[in-house]
PDB file of N, CA and C in Angstrom:
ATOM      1  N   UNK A   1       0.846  -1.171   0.000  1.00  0.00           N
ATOM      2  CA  UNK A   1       0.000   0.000   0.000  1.00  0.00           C
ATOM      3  C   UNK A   1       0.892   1.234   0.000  1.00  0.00           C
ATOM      4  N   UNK A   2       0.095   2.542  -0.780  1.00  0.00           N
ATOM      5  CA  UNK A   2       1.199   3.265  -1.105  1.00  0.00           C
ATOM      6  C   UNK A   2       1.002   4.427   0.141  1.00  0.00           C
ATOM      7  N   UNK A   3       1.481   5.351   0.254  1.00  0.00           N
ATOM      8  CA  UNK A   3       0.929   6.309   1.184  1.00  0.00           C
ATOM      9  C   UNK A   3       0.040   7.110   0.662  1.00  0.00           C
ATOM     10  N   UNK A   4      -0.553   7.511  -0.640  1.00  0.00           N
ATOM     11  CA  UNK A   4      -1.472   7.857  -1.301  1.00  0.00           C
ATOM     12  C   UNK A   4      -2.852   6.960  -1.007  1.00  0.00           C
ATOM     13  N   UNK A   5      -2.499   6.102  -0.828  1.00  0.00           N
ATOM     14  CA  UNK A   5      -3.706   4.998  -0.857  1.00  0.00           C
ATOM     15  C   UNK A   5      -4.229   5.179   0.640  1.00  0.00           C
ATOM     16  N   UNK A   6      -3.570   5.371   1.767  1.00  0.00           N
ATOM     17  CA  UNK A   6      -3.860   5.504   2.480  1.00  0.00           C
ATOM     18  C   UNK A   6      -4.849   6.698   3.290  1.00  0.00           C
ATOM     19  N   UNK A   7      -4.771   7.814   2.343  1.00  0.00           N
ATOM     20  CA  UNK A   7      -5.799   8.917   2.382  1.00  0.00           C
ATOM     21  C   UNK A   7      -4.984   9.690   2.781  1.00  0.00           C
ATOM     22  N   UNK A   8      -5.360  11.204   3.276  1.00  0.00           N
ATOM     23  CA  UNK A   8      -4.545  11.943   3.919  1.00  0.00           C
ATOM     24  C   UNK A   8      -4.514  11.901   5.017  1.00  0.00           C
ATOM     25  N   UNK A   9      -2.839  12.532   5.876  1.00  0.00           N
ATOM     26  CA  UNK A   9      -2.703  12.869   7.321  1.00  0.00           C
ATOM     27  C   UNK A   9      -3.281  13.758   8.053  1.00  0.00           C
ATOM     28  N   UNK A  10      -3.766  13.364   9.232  1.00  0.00           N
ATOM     29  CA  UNK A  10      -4.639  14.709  10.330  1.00  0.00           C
ATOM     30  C   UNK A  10      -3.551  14.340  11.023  1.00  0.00           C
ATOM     31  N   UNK A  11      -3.586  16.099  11.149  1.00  0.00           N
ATOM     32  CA  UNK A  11      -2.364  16.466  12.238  1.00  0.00           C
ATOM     33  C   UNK A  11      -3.388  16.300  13.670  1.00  0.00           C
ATOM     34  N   UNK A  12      -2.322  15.755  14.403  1.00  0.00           N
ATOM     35  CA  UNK A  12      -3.065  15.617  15.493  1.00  0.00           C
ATOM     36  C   UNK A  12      -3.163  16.961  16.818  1.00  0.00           C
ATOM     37  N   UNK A  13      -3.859  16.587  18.100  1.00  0.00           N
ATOM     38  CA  UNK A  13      -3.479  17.683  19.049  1.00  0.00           C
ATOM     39  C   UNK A  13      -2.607  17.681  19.494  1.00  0.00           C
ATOM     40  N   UNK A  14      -1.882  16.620  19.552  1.00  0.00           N
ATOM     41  CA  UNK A  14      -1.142  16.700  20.776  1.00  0.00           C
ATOM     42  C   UNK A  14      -1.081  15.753  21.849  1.00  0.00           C
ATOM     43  N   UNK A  15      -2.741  15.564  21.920  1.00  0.00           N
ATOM     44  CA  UNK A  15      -3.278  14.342  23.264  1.00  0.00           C
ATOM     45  C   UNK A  15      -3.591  13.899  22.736  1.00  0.00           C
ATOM     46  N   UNK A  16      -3.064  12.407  22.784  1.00  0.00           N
ATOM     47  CA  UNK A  16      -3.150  11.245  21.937  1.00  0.00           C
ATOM     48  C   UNK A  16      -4.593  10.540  22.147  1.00  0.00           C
ATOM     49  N   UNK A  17      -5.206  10.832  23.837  1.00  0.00           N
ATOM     50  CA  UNK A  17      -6.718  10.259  24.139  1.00  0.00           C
ATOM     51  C   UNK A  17      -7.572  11.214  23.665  1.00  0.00           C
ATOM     52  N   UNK A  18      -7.418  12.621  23.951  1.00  0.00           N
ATOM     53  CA  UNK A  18      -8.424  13.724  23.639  1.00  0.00           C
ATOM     54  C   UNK A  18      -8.574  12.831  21.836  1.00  0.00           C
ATOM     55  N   UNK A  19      -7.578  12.868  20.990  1.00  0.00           N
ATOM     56  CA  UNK A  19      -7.595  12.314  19.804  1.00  0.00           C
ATOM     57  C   UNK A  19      -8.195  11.249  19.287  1.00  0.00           C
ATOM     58  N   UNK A  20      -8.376  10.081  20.337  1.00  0.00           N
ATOM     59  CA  UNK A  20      -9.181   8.687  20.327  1.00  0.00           C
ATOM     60  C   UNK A  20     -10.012   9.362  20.380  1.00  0.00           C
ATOM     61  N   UNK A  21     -11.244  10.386  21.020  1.00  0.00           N
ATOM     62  CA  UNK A  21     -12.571  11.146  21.375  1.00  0.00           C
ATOM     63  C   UNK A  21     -12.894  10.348  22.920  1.00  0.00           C
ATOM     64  N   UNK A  22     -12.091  10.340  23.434  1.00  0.00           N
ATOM     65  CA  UNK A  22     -12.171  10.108  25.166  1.00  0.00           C
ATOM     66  C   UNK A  22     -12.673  11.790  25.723  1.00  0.00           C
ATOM     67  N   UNK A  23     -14.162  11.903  25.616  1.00  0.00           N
ATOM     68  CA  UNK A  23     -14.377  12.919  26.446  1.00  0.00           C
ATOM     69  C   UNK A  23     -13.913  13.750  28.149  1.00  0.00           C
ATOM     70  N   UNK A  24     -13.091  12.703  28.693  1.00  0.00           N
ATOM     71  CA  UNK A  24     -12.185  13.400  29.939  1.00  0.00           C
ATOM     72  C   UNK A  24     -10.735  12.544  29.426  1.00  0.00           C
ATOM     73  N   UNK A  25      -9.810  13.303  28.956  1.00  0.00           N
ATOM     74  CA  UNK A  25      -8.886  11.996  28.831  1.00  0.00           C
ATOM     75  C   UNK A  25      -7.471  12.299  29.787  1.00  0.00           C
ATOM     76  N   UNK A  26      -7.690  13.922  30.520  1.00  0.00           N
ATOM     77  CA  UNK A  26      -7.026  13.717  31.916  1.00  0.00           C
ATOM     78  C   UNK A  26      -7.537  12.651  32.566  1.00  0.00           C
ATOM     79  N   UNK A  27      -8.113  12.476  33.123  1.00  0.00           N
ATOM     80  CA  UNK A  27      -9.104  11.042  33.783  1.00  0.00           C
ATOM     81  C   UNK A  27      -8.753   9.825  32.863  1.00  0.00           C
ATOM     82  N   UNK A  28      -8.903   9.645  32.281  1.00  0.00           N
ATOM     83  CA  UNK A  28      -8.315   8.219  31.346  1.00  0.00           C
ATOM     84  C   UNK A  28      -6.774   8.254  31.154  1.00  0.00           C
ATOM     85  N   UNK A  29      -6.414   9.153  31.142  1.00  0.00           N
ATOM     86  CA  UNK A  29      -4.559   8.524  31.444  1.00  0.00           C
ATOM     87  C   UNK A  29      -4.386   8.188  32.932  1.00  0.00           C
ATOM     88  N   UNK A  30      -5.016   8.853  33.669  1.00  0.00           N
ATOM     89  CA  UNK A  30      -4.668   8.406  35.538  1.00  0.00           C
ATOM     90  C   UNK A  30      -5.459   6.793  35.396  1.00  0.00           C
ATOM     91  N   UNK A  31      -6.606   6.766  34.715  1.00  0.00           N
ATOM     92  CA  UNK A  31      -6.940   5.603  34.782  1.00  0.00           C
ATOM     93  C   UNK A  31      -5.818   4.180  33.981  1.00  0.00           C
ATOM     94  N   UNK A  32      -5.879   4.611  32.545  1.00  0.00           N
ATOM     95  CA  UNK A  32      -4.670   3.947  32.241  1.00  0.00           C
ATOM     96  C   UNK A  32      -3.426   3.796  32.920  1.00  0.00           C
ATOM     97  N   UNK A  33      -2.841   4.971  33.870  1.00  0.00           N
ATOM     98  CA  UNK A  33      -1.738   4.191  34.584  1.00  0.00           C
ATOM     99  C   UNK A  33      -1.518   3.574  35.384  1.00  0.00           C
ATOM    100  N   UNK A  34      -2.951   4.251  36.088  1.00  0.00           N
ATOM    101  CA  UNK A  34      -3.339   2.936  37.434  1.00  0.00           C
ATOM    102  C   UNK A  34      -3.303   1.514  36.923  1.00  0.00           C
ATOM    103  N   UNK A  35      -3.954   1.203  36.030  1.00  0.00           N
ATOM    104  CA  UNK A  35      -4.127  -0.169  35.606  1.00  0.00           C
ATOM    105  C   UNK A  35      -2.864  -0.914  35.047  1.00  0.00           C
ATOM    106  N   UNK A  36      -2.140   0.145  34.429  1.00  0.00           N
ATOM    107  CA  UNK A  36      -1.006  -0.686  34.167  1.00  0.00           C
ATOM    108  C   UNK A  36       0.143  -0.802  35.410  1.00  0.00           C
ATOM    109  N   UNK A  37      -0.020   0.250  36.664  1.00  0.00           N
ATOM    110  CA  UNK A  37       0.598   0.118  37.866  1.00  0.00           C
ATOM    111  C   UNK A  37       0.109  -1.501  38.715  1.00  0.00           C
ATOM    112  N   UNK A  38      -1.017  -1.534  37.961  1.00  0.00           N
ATOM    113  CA  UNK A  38      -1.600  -3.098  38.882  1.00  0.00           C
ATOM    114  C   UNK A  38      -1.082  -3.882  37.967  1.00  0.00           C
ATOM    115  N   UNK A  39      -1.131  -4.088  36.710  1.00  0.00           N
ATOM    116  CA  UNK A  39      -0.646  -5.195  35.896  1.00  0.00           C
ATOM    117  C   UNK A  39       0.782  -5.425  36.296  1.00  0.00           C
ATOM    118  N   UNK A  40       1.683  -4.296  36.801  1.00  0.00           N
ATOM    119  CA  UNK A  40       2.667  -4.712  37.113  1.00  0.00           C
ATOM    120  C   UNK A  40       2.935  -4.874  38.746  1.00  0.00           C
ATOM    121  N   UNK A  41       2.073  -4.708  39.397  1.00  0.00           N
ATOM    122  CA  UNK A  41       1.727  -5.289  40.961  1.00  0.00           C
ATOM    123  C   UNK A  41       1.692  -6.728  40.736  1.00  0.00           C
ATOM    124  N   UNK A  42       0.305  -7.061  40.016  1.00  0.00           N
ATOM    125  CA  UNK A  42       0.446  -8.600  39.881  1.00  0.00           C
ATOM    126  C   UNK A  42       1.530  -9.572  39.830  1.00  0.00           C
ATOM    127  N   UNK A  43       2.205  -9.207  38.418  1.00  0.00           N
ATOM    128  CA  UNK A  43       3.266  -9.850  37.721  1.00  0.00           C
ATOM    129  C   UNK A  43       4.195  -9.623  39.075  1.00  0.00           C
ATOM    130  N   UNK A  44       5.066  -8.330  39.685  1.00  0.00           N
ATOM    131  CA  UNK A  44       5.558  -8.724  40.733  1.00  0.00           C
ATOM    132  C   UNK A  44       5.753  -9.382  41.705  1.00  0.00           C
ATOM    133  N   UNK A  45       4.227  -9.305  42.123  1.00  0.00           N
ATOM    134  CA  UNK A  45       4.054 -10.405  43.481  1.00  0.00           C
ATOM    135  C   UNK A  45       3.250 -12.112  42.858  1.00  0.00           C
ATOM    136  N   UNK A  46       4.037 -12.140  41.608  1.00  0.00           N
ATOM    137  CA  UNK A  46       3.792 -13.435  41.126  1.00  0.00           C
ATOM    138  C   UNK A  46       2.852 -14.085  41.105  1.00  0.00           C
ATOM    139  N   UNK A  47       0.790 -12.673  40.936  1.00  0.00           N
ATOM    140  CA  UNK A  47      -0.118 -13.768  41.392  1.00  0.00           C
ATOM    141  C   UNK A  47      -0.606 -13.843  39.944  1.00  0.00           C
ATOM    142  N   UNK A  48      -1.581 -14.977  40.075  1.00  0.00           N
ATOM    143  CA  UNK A  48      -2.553 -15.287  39.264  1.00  0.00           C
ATOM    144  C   UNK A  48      -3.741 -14.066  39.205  1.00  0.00           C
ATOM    145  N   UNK A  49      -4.921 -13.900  38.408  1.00  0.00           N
ATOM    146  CA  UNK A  49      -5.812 -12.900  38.818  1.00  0.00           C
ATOM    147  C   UNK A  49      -6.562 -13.874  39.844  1.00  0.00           C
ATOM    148  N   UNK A  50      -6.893 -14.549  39.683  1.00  0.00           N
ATOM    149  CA  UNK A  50      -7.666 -14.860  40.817  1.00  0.00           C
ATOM    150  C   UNK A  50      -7.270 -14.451  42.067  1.00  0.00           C
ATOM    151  N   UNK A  51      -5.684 -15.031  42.297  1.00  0.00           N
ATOM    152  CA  UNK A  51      -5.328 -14.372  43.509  1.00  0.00           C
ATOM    153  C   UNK A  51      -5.408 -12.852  43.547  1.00  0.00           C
ATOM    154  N   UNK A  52      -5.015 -12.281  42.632  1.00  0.00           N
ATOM    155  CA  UNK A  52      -4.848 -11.029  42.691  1.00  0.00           C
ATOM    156  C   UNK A  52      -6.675 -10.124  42.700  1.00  0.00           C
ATOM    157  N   UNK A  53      -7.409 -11.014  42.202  1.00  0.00           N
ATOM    158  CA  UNK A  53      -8.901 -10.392  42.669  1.00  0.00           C
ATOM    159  C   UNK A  53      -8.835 -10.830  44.046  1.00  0.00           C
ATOM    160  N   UNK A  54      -8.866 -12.030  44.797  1.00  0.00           N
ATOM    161  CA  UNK A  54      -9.004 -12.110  46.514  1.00  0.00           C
ATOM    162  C   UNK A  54      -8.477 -11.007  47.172  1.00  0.00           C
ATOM    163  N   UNK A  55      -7.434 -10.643  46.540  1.00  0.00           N
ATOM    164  CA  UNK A  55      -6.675  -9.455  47.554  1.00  0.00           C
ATOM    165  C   UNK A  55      -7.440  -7.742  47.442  1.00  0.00           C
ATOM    166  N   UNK A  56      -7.214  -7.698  46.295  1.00  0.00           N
ATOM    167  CA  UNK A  56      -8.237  -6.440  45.873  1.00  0.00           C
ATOM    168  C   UNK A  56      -9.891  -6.484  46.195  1.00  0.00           C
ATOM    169  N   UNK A  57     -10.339  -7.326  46.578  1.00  0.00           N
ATOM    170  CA  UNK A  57     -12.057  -7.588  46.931  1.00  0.00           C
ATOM    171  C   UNK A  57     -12.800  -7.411  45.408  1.00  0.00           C
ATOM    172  N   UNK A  58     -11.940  -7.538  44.333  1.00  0.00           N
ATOM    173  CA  UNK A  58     -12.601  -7.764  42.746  1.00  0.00           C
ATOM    174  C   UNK A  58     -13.024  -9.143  42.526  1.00  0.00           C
ATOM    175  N   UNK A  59     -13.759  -9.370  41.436  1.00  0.00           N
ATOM    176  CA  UNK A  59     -13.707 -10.457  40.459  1.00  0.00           C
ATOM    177  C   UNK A  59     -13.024 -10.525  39.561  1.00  0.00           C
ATOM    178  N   UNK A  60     -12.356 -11.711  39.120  1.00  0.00           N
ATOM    179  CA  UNK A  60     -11.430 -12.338  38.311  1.00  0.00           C
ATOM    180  C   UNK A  60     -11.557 -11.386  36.679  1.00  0.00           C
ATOM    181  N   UNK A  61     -12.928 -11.565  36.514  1.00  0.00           N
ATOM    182  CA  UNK A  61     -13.602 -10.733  35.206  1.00  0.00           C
ATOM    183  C   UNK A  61     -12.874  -9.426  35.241  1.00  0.00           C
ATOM    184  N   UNK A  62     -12.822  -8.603  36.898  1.00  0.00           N
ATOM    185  CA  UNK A  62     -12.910  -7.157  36.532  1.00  0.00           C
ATOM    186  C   UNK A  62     -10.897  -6.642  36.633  1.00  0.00           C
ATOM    187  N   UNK A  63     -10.171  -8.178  37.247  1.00  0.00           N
ATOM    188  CA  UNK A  63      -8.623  -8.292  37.122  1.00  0.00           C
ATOM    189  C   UNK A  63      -8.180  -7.896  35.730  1.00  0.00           C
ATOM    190  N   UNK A  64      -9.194  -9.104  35.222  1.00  0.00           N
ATOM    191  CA  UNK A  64      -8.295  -9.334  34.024  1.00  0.00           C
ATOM    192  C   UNK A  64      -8.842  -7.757  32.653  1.00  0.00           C
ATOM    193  N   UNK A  65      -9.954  -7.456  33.174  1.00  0.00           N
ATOM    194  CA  UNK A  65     -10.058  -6.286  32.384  1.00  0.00           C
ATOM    195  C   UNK A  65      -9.122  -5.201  32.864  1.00  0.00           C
ATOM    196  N   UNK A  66      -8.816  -4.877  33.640  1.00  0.00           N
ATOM    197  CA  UNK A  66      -7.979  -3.888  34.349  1.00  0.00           C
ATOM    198  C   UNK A  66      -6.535  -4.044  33.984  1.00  0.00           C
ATOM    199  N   UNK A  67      -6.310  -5.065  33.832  1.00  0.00           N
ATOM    200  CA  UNK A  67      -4.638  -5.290  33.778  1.00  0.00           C
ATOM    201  C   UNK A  67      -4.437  -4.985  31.972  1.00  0.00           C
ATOM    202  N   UNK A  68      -5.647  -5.648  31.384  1.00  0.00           N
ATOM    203  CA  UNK A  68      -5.655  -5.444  29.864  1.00  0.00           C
ATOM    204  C   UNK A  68      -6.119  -4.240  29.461  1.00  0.00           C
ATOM    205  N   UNK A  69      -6.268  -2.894  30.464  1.00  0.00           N
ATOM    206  CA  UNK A  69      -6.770  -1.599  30.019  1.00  0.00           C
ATOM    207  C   UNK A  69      -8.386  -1.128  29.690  1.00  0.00           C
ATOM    208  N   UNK A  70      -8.910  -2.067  29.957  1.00  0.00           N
ATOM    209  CA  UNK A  70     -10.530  -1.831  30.259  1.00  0.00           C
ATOM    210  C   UNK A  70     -10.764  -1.211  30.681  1.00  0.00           C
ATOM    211  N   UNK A  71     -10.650   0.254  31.146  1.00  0.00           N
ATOM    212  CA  UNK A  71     -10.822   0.843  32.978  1.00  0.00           C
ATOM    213  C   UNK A  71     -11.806   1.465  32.372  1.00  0.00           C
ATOM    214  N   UNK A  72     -13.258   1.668  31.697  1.00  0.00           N
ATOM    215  CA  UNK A  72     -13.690   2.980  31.512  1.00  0.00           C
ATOM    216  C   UNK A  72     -14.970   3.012  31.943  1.00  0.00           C
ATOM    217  N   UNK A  73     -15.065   1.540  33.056  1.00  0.00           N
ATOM    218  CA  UNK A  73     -15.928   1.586  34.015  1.00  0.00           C
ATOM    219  C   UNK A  73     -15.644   1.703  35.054  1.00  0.00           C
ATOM    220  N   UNK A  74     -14.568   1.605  35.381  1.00  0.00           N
ATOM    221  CA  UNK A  74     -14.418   2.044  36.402  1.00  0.00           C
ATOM    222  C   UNK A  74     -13.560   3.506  37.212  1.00  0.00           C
ATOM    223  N   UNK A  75     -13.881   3.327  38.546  1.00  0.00           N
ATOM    224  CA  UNK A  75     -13.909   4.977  38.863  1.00  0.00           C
ATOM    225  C   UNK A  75     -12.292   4.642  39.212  1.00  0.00           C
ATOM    226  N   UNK A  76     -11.611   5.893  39.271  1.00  0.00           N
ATOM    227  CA  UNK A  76      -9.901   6.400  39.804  1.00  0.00           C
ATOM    228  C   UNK A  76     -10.267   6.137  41.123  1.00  0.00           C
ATOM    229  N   UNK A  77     -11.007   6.211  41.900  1.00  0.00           N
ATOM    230  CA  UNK A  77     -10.742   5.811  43.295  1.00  0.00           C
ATOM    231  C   UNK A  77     -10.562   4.001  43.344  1.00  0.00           C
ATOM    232  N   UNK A  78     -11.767   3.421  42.764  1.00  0.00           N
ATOM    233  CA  UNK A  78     -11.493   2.098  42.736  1.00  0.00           C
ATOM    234  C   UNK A  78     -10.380   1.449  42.292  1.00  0.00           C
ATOM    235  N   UNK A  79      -9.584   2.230  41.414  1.00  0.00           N
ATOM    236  CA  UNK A  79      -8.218   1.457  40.723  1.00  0.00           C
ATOM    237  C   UNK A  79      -7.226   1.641  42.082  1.00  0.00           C
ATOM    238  N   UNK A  80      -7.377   2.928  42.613  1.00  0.00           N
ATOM    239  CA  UNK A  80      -6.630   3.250  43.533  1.00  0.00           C
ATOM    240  C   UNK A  80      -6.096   2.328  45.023  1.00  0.00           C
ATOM    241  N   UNK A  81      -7.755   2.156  45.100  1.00  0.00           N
ATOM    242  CA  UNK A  81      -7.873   1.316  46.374  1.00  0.00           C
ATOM    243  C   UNK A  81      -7.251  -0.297  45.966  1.00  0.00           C
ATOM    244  N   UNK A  82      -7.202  -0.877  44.637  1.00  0.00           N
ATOM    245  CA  UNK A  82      -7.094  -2.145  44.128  1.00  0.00           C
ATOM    246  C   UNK A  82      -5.850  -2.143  44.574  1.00  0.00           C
ATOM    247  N   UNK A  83      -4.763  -0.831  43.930  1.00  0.00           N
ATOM    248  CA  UNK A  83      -3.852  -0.886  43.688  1.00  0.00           C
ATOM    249  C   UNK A  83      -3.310  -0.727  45.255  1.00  0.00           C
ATOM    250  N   UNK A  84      -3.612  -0.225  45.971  1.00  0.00           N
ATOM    251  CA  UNK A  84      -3.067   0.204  47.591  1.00  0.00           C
ATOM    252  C   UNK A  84      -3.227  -1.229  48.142  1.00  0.00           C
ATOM    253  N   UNK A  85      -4.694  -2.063  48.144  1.00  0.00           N
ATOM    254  CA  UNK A  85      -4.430  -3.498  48.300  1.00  0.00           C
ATOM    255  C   UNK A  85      -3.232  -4.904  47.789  1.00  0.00           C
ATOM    256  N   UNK A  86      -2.798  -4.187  46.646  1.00  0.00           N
ATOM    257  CA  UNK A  86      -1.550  -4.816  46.132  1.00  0.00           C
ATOM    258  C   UNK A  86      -0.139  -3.991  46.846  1.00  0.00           C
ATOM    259  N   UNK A  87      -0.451  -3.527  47.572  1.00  0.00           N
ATOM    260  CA  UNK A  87       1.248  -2.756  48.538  1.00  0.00           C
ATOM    261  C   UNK A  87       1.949  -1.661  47.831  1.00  0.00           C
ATOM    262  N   UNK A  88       0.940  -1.000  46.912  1.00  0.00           N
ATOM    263  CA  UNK A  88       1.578   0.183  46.181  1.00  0.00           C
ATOM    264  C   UNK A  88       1.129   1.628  47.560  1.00  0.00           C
ATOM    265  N   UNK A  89       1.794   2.391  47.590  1.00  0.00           N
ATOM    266  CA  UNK A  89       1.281   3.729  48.286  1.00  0.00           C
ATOM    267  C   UNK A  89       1.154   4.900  46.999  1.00  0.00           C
ATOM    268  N   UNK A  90      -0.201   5.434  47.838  1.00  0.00           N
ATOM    269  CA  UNK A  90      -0.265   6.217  46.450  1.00  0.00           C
ATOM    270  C   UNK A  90      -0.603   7.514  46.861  1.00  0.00           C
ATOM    271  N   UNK A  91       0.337   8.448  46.439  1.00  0.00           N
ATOM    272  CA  UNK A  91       0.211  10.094  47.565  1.00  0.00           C
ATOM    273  C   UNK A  91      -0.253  11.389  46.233  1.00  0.00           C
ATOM    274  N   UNK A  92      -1.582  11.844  47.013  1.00  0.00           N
ATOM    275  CA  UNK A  92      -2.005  13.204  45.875  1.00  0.00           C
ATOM    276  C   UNK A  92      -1.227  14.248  46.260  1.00  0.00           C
ATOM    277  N   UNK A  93      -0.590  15.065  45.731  1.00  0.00           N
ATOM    278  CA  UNK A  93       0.194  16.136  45.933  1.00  0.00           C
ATOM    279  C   UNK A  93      -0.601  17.642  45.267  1.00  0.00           C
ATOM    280  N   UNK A  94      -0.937  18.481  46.533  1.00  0.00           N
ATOM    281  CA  UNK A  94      -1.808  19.390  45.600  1.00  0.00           C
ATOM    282  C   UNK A  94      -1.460  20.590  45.854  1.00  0.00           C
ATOM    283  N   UNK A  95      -0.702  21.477  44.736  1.00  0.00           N
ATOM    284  CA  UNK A  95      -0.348  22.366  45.097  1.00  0.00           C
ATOM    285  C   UNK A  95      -0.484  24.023  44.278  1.00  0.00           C
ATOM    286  N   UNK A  96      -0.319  25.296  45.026  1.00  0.00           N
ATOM    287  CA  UNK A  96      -0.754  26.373  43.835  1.00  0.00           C
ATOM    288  C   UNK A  96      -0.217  26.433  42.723  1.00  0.00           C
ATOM    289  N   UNK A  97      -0.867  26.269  41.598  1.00  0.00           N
ATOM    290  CA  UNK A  97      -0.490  26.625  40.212  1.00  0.00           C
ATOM    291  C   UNK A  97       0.232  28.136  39.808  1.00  0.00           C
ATOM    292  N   UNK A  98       0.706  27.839  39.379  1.00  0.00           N
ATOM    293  CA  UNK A  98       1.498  29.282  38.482  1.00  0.00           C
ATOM    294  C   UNK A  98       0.277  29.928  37.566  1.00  0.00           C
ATOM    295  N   UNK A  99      -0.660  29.263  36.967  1.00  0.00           N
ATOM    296  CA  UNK A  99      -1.385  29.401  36.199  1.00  0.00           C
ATOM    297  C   UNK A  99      -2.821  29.733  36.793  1.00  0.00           C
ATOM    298  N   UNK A 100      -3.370  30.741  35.919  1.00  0.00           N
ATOM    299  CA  UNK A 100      -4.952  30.706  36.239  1.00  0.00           C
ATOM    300  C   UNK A 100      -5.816  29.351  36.436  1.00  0.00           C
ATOM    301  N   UNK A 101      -5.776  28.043  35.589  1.00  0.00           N
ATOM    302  CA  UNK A 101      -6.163  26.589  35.967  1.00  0.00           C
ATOM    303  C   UNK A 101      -4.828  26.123  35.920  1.00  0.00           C
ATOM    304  N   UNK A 102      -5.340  24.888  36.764  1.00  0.00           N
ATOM    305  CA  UNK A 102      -3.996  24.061  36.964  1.00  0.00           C
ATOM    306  C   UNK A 102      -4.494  22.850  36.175  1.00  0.00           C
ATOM    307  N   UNK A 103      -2.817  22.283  36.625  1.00  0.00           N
ATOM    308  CA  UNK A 103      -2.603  21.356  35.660  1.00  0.00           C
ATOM    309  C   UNK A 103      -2.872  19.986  36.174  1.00  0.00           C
ATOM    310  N   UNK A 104      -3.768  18.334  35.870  1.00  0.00           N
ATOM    311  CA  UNK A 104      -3.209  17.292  36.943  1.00  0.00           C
ATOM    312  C   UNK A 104      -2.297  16.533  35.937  1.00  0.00           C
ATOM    313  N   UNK A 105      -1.775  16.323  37.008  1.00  0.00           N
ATOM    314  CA  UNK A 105      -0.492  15.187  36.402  1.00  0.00           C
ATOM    315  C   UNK A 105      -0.140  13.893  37.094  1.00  0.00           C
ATOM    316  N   UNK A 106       0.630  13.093  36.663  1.00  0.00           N
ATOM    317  CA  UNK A 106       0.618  11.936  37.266  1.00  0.00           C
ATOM    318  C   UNK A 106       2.366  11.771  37.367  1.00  0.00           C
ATOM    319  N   UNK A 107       2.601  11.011  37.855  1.00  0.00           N
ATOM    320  CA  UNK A 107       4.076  10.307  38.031  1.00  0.00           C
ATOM    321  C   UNK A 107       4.315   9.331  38.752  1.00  0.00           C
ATOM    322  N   UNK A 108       4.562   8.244  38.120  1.00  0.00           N
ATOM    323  CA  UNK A 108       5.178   6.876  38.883  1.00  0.00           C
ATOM    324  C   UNK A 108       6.109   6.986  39.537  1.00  0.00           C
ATOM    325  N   UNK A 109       6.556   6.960  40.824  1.00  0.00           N
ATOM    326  CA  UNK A 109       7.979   6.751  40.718  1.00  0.00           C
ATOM    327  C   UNK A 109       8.819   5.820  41.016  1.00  0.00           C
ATOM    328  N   UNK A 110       9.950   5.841  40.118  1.00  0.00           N
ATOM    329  CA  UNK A 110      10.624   4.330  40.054  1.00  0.00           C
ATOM    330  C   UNK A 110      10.616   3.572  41.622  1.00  0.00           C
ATOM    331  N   UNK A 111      10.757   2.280  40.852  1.00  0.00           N
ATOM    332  CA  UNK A 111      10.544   1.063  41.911  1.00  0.00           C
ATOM    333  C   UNK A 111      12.210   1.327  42.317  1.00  0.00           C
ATOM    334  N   UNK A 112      11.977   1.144  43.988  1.00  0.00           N
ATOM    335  CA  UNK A 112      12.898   1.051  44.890  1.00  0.00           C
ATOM    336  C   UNK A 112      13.934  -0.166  44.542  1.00  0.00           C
ATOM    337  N   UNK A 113      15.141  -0.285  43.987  1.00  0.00           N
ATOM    338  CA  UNK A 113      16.072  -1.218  44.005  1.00  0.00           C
ATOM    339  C   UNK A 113      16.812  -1.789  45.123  1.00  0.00           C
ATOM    340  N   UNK A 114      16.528  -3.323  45.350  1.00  0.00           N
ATOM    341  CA  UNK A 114      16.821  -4.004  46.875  1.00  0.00           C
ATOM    342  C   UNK A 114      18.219  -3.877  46.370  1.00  0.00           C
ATOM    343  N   UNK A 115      18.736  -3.354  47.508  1.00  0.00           N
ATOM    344  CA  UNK A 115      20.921  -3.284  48.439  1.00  0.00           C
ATOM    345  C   UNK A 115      21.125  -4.369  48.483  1.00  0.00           C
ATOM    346  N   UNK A 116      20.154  -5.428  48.814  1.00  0.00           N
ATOM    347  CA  UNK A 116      21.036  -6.493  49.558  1.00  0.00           C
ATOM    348  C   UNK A 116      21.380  -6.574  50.972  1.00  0.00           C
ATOM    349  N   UNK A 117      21.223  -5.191  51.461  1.00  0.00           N
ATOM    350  CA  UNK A 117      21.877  -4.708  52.748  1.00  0.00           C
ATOM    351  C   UNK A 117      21.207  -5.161  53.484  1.00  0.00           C
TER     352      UNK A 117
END
């Protein structure tokens, strides 16, 4: 296929979700990272979803949608709480903007590397 064939390019915004037509897609990236912060909770603590729904008080159904990016039923507090049940801590930091609106943002921050010590 040629690139002609393919039709023309739309420049995009910028926000790659606003761009999908995710009507809040601040809210859908916190949701997307939560979920992928649990997919990698799981895999860490080596569970199955099943196990990993017992611990979170989910069903297996709503694991395995979550870890595979399903979240758009569910609320940012619930990913939150899943994820705090898997031994993540998770701190809101809220502070005055420089700006007339502010901005939310997110940040992982890197996983603690064991010393040995």
């Amino acid at each position: 296929m040629t690139d002609a064939a393919a039709g023309p390019t739309k420049l995009g915004s910028g926000n790659y979700l606003k761009d999908r037509g995710y009507s809040d897609p601040a809210e859908m990236r916190v949701k997307f990272l939560l979920s992928n912060e649990i997919a990698v909770a799981v895999e860490d603590k080596g569970l199955s979803q099943k196990a990993a729904a017992e611990l979170t008080n989910l069903k297996q159904p709503d694991i395995s949608r979550i870890v595979n990016g399903n979240v758009g039923d569910y609320s940012v507090w619930r990913l939150m709480r899943a994820l705090s049940l898997l031994g993540r801590d998770i701190v809101i930091d809220i502070h005055q903007s420089n700006q007339e609106r502010g901005d939310i943002n997110t940040h992982i921050a890197p996983a603690k590397l064991a010393t040995g010590r």
